[in-house]
PDB file of N, CA and C in Angstrom:
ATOM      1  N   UNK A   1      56.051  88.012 112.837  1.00  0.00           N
ATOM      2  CA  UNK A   1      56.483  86.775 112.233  1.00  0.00           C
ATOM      3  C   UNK A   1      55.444  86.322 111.218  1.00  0.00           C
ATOM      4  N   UNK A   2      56.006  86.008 110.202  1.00  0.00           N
ATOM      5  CA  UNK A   2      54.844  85.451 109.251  1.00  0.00           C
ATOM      6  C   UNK A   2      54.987  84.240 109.087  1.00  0.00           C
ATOM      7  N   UNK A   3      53.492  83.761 108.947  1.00  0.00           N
ATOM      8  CA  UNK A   3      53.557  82.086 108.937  1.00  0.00           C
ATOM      9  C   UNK A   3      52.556  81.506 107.983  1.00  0.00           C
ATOM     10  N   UNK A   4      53.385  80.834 107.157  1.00  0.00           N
ATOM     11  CA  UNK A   4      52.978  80.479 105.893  1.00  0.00           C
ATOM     12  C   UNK A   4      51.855  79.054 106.003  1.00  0.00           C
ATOM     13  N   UNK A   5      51.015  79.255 105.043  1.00  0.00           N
ATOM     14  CA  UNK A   5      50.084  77.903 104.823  1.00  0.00           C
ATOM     15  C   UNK A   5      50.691  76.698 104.790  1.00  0.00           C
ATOM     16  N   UNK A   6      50.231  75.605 105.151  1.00  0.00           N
ATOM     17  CA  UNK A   6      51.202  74.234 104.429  1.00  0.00           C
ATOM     18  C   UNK A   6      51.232  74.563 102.954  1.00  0.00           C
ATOM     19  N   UNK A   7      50.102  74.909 102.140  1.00  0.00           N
ATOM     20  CA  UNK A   7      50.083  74.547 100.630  1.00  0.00           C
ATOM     21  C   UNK A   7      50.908  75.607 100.095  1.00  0.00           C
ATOM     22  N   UNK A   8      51.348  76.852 101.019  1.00  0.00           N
ATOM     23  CA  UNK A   8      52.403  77.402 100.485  1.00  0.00           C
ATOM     24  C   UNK A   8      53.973  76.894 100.524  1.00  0.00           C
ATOM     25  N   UNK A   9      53.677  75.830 101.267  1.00  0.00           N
ATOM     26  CA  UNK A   9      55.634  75.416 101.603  1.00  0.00           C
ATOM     27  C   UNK A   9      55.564  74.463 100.953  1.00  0.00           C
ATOM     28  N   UNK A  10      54.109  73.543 100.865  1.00  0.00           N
ATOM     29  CA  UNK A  10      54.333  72.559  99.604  1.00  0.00           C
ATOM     30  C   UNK A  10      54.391  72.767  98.474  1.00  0.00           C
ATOM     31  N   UNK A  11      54.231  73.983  97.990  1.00  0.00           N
ATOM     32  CA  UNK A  11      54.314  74.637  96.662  1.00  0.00           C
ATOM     33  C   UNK A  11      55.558  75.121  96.019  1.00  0.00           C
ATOM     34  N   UNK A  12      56.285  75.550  97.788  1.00  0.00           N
ATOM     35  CA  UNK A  12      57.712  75.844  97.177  1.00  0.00           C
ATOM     36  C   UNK A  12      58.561  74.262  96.947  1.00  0.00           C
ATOM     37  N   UNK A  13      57.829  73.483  97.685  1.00  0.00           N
ATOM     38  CA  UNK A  13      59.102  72.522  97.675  1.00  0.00           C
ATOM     39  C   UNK A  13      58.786  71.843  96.584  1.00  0.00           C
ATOM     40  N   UNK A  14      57.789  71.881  96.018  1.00  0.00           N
ATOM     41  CA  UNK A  14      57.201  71.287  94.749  1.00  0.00           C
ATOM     42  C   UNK A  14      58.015  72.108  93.621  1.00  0.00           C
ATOM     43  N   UNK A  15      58.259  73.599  93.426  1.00  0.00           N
ATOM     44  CA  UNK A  15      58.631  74.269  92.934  1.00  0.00           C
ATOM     45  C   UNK A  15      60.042  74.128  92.913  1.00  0.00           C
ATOM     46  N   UNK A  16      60.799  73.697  93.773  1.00  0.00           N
ATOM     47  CA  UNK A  16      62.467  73.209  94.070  1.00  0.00           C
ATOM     48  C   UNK A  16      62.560  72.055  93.243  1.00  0.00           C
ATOM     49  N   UNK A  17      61.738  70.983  93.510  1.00  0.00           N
ATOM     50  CA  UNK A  17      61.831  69.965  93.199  1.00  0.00           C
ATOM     51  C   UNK A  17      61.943  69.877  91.533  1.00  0.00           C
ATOM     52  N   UNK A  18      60.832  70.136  91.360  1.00  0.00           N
ATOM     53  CA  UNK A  18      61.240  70.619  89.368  1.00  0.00           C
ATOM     54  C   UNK A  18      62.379  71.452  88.680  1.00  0.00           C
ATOM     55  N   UNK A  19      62.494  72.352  89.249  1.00  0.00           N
ATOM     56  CA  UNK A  19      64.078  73.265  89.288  1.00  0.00           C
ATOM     57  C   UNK A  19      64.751  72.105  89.242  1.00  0.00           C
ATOM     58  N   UNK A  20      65.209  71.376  89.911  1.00  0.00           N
ATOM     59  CA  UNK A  20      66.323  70.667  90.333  1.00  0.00           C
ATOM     60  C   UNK A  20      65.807  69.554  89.165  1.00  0.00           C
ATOM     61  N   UNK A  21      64.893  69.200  88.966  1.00  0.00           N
ATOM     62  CA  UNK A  21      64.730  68.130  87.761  1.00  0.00           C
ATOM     63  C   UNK A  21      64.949  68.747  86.322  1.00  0.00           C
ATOM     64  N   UNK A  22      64.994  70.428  86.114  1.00  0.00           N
ATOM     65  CA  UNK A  22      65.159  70.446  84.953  1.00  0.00           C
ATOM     66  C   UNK A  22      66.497  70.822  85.166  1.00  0.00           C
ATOM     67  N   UNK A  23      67.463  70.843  85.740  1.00  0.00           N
ATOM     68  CA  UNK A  23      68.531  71.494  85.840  1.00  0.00           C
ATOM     69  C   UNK A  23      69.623  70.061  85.600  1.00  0.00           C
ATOM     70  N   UNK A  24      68.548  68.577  86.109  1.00  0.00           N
ATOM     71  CA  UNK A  24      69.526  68.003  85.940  1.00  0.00           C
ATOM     72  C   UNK A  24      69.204  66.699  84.546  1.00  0.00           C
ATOM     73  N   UNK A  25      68.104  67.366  83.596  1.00  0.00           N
ATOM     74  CA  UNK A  25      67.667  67.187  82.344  1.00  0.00           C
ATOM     75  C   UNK A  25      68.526  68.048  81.512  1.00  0.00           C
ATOM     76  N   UNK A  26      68.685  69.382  81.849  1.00  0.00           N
ATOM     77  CA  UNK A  26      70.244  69.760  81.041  1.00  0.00           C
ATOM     78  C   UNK A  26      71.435  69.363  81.062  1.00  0.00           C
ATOM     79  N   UNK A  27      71.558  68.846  82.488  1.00  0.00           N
ATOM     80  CA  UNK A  27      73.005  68.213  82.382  1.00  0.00           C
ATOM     81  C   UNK A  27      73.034  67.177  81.809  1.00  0.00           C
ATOM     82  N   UNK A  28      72.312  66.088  81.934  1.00  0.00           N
ATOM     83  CA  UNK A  28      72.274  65.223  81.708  1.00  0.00           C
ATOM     84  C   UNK A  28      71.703  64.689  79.707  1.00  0.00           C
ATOM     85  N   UNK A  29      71.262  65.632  79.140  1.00  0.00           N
ATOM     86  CA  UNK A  29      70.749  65.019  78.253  1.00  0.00           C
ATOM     87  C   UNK A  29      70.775  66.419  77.126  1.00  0.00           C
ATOM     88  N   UNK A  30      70.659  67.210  77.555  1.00  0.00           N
ATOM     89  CA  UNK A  30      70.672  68.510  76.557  1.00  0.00           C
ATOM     90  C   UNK A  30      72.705  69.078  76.254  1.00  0.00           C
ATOM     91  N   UNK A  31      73.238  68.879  77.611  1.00  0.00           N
ATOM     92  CA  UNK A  31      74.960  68.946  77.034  1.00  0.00           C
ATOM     93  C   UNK A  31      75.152  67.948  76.658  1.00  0.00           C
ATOM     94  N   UNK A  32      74.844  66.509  76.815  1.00  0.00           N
ATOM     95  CA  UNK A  32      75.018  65.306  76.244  1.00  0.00           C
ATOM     96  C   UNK A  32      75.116  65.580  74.939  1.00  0.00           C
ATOM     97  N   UNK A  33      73.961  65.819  74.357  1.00  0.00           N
ATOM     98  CA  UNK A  33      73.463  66.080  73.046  1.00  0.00           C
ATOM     99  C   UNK A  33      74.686  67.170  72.153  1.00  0.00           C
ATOM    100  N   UNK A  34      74.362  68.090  72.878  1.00  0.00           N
ATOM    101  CA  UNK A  34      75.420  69.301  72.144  1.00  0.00           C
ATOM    102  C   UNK A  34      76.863  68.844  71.545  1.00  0.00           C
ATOM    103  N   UNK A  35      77.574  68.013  72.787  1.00  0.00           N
ATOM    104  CA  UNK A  35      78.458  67.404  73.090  1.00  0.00           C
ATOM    105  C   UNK A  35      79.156  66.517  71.626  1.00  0.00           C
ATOM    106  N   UNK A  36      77.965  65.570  71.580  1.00  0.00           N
ATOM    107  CA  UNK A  36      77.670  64.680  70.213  1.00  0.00           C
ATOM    108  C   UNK A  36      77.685  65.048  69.154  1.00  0.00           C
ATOM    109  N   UNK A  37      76.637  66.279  68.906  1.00  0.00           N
ATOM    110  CA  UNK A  37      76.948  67.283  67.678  1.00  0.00           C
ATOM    111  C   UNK A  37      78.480  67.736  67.323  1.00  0.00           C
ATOM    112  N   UNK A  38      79.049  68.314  68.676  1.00  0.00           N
ATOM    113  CA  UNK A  38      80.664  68.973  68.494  1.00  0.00           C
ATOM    114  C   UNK A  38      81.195  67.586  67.527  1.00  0.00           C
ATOM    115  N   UNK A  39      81.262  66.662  68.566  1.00  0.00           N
ATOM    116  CA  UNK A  39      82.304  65.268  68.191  1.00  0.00           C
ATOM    117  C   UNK A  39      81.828  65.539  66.702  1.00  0.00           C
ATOM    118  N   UNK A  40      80.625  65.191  66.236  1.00  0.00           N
ATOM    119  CA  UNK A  40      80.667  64.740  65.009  1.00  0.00           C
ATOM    120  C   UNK A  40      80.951  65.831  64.046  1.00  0.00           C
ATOM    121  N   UNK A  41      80.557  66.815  64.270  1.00  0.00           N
ATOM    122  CA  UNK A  41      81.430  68.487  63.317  1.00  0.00           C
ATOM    123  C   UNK A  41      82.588  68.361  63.363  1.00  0.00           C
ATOM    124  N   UNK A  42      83.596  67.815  64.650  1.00  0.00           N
ATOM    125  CA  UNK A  42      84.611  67.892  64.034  1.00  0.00           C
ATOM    126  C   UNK A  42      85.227  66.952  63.939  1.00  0.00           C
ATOM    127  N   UNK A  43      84.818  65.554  63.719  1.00  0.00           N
ATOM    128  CA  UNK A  43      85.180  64.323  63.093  1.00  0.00           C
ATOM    129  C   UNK A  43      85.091  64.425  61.459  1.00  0.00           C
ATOM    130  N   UNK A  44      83.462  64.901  61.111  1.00  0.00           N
ATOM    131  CA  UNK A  44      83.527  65.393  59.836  1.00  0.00           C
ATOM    132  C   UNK A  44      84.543  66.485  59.165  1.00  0.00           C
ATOM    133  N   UNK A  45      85.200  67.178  59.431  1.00  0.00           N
ATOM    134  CA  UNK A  45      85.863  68.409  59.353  1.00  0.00           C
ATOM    135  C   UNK A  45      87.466  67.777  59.312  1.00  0.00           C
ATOM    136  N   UNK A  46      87.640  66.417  60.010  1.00  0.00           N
ATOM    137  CA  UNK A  46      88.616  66.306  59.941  1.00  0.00           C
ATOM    138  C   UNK A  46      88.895  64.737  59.316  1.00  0.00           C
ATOM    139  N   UNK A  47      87.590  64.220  58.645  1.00  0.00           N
ATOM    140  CA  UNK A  47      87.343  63.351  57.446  1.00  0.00           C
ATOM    141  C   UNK A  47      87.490  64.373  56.235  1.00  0.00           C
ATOM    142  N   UNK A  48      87.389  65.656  56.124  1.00  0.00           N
ATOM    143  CA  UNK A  48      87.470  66.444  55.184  1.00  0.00           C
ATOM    144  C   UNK A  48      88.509  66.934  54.731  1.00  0.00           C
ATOM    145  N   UNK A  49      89.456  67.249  55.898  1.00  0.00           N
ATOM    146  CA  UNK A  49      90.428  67.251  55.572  1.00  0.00           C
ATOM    147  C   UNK A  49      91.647  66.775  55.104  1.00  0.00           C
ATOM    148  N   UNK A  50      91.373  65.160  55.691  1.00  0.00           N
ATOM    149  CA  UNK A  50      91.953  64.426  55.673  1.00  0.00           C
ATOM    150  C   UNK A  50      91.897  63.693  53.745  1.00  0.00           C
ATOM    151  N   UNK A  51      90.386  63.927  53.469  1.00  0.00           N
ATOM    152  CA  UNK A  51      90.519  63.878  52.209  1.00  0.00           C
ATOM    153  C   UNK A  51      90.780  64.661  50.954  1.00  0.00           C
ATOM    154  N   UNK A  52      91.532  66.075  51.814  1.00  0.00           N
ATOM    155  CA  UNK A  52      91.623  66.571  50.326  1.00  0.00           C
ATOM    156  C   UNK A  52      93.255  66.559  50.104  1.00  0.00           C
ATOM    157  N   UNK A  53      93.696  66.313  49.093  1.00  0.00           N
ATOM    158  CA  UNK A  53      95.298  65.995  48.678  1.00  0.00           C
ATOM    159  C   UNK A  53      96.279  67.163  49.471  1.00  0.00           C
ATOM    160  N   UNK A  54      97.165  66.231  50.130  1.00  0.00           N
ATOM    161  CA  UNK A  54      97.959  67.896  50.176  1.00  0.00           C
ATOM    162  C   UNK A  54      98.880  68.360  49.467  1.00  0.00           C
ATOM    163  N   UNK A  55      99.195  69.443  49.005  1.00  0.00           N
ATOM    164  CA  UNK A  55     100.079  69.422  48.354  1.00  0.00           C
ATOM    165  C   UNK A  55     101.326  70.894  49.217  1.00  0.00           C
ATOM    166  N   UNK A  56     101.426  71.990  48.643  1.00  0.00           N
ATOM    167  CA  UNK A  56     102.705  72.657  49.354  1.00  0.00           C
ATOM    168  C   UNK A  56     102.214  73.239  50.390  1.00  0.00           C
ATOM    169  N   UNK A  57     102.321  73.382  51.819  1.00  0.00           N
ATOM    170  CA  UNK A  57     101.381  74.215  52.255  1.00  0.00           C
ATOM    171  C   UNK A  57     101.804  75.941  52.216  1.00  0.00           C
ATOM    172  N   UNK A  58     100.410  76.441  52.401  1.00  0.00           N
ATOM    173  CA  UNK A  58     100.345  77.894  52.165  1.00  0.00           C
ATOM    174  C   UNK A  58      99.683  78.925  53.138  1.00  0.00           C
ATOM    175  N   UNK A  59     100.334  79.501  52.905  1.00  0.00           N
ATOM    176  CA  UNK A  59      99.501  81.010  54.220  1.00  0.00           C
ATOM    177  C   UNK A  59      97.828  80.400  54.226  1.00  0.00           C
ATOM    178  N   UNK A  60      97.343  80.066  53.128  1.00  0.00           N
ATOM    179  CA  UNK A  60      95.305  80.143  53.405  1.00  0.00           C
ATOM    180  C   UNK A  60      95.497  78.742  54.277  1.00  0.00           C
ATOM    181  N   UNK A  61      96.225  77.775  53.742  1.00  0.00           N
ATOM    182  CA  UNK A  61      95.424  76.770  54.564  1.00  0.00           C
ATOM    183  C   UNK A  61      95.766  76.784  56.285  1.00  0.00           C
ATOM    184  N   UNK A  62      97.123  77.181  56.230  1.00  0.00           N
ATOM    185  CA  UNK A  62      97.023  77.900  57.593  1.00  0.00           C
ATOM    186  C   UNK A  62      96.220  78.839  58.878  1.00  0.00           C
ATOM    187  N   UNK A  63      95.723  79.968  58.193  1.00  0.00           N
ATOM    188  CA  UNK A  63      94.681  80.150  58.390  1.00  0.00           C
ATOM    189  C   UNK A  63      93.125  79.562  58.513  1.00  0.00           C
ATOM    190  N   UNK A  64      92.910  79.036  57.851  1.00  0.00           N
ATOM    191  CA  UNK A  64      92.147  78.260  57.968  1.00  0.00           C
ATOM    192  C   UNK A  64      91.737  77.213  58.808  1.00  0.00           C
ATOM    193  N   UNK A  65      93.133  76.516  59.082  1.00  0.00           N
ATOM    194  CA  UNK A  65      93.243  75.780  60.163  1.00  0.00           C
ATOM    195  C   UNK A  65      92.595  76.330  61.760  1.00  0.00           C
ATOM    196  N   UNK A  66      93.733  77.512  61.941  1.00  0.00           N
ATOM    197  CA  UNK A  66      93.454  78.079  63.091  1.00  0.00           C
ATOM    198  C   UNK A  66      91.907  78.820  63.121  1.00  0.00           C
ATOM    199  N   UNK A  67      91.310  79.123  61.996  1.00  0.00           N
ATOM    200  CA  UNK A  67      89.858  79.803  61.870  1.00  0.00           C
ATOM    201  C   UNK A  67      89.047  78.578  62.369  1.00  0.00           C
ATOM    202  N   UNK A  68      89.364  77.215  62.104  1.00  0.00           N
ATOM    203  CA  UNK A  68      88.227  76.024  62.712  1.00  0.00           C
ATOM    204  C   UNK A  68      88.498  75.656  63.879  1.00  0.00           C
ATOM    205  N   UNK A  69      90.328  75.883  64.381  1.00  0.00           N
ATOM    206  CA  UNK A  69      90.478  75.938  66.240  1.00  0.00           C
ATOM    207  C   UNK A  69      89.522  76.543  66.696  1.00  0.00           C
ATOM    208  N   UNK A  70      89.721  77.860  66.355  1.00  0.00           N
ATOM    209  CA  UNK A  70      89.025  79.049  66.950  1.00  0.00           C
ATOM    210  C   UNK A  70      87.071  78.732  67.400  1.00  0.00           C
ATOM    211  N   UNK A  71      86.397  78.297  65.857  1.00  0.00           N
ATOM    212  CA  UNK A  71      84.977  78.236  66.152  1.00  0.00           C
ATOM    213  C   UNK A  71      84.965  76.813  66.709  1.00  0.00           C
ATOM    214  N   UNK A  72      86.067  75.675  66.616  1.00  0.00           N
ATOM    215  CA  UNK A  72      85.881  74.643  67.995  1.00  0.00           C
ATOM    216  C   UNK A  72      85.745  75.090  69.215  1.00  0.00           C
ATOM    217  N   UNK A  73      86.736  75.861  69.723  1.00  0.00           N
ATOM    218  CA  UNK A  73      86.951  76.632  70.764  1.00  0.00           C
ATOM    219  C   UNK A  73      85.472  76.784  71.285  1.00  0.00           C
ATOM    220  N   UNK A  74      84.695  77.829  70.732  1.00  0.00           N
ATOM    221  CA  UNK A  74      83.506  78.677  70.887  1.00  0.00           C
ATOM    222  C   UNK A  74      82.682  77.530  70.915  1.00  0.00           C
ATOM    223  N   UNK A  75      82.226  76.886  70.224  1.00  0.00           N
ATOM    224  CA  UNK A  75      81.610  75.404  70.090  1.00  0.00           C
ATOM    225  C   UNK A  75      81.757  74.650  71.689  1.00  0.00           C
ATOM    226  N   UNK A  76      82.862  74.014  71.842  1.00  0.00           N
ATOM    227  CA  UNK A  76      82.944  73.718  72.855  1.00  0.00           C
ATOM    228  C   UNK A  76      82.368  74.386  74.551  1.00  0.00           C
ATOM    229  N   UNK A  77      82.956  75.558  74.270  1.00  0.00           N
ATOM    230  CA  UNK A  77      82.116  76.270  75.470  1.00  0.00           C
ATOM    231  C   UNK A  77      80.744  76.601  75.392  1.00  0.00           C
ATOM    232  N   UNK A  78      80.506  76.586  74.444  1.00  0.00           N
ATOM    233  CA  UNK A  78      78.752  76.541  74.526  1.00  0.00           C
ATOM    234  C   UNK A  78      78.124  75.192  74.639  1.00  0.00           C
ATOM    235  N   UNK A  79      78.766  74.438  74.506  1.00  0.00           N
ATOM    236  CA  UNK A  79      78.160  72.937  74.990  1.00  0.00           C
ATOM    237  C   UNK A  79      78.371  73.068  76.558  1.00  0.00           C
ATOM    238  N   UNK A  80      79.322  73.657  77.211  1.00  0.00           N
ATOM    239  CA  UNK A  80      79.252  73.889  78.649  1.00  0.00           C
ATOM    240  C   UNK A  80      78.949  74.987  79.390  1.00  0.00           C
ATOM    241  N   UNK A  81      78.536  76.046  78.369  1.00  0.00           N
ATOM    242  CA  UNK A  81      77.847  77.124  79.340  1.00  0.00           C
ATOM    243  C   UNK A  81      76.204  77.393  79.558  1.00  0.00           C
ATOM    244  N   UNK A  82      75.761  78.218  80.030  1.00  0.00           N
ATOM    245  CA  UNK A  82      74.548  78.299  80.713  1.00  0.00           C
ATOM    246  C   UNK A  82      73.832  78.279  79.389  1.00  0.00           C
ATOM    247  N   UNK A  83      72.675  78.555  79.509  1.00  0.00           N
ATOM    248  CA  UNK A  83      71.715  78.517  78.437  1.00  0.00           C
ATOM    249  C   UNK A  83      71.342  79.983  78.215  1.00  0.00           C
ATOM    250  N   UNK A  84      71.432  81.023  78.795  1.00  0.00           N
ATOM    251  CA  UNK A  84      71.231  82.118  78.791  1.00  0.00           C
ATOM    252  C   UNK A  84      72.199  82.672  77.806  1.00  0.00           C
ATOM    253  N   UNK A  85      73.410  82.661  77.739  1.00  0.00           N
ATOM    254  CA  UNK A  85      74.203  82.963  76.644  1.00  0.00           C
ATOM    255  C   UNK A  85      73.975  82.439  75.357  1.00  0.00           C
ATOM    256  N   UNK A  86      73.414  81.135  75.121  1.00  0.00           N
ATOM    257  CA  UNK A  86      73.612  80.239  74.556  1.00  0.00           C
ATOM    258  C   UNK A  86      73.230  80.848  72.937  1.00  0.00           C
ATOM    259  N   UNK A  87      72.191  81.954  72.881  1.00  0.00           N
ATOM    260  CA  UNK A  87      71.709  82.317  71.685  1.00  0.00           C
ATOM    261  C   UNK A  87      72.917  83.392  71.169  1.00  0.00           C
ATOM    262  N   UNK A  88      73.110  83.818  72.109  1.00  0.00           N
ATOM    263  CA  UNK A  88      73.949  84.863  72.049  1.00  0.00           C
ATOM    264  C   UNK A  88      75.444  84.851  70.983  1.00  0.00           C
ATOM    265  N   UNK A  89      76.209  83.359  71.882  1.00  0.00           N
ATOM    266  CA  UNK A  89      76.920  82.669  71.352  1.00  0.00           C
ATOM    267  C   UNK A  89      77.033  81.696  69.793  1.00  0.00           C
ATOM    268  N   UNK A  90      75.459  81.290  69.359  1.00  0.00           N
ATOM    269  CA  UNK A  90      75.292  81.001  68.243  1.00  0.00           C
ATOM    270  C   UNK A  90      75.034  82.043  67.061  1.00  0.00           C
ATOM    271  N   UNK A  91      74.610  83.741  67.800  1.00  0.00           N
ATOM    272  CA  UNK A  91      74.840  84.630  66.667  1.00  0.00           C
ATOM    273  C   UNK A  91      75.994  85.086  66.511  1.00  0.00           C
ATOM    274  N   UNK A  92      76.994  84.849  67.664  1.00  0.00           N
ATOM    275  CA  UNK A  92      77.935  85.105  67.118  1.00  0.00           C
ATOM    276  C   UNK A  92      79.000  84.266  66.091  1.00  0.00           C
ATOM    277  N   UNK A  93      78.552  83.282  66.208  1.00  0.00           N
ATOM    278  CA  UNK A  93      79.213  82.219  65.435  1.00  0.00           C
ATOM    279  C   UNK A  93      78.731  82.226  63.949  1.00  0.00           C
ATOM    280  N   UNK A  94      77.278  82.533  63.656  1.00  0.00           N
ATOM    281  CA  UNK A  94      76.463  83.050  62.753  1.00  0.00           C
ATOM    282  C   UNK A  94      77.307  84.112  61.704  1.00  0.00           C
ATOM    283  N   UNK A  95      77.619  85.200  62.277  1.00  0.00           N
ATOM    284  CA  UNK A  95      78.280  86.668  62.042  1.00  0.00           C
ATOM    285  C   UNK A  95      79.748  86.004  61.764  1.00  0.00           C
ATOM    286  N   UNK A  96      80.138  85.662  62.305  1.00  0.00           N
ATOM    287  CA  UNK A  96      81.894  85.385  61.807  1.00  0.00           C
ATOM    288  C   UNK A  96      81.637  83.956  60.838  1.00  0.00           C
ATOM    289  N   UNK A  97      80.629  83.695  60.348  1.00  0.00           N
ATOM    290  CA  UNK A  97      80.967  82.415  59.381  1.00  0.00           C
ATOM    291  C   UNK A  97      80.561  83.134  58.108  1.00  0.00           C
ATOM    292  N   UNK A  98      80.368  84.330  58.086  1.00  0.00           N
ATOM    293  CA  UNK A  98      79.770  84.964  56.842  1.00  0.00           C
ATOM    294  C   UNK A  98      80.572  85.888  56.068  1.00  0.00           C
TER     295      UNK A  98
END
């Protein structure tokens, strides 16, 4: 049986304890954030649209449309997924805007 020091179990629980404080500094304030960014990309995007004249519509603007669903889409889930993807997900967004 092995039997640990106190300053080793206070170390882990010290070690839990911060885990759990940064875990709930992402929830709380880092998706917050992301969150805010989305809203306002696509508030702007759809102040943009809203200001340009319409006139007949056509196959591009169609497309187009569904091309800014699409990187909302992706947008959105990276405001709610882990952080480990998270770079991953912004090169890919990188690569298809080019």
């Amino acid at each position: 049986m092995v039997v640990m020091d106190e300053t080793v179990v206070l170390l882990m629980i010290t070690a839990l304890w911060f885990m759990a404080a940064y875990i709930a500094y992402q929830k709380l304030f880092v998706v917050r954030k992301l969150r805010k960014q989305i809203d306002g990309l696509t508030q702007s995007a759809l102040d943009a649209a809203r200001s340009v004249p319409h006139s007949a519509p056509d196959a591009d603007s169609g497309i187009d449309v569904k091309r800014l669903q699409q990187r909302l889409e992706v947008l959105e889930r990276i405001a709610v997924e882990k952080e480990d993807s998270l770079s991953r997900q912004i090169d890919e967004l990188r690569l298809a805007s080019r």
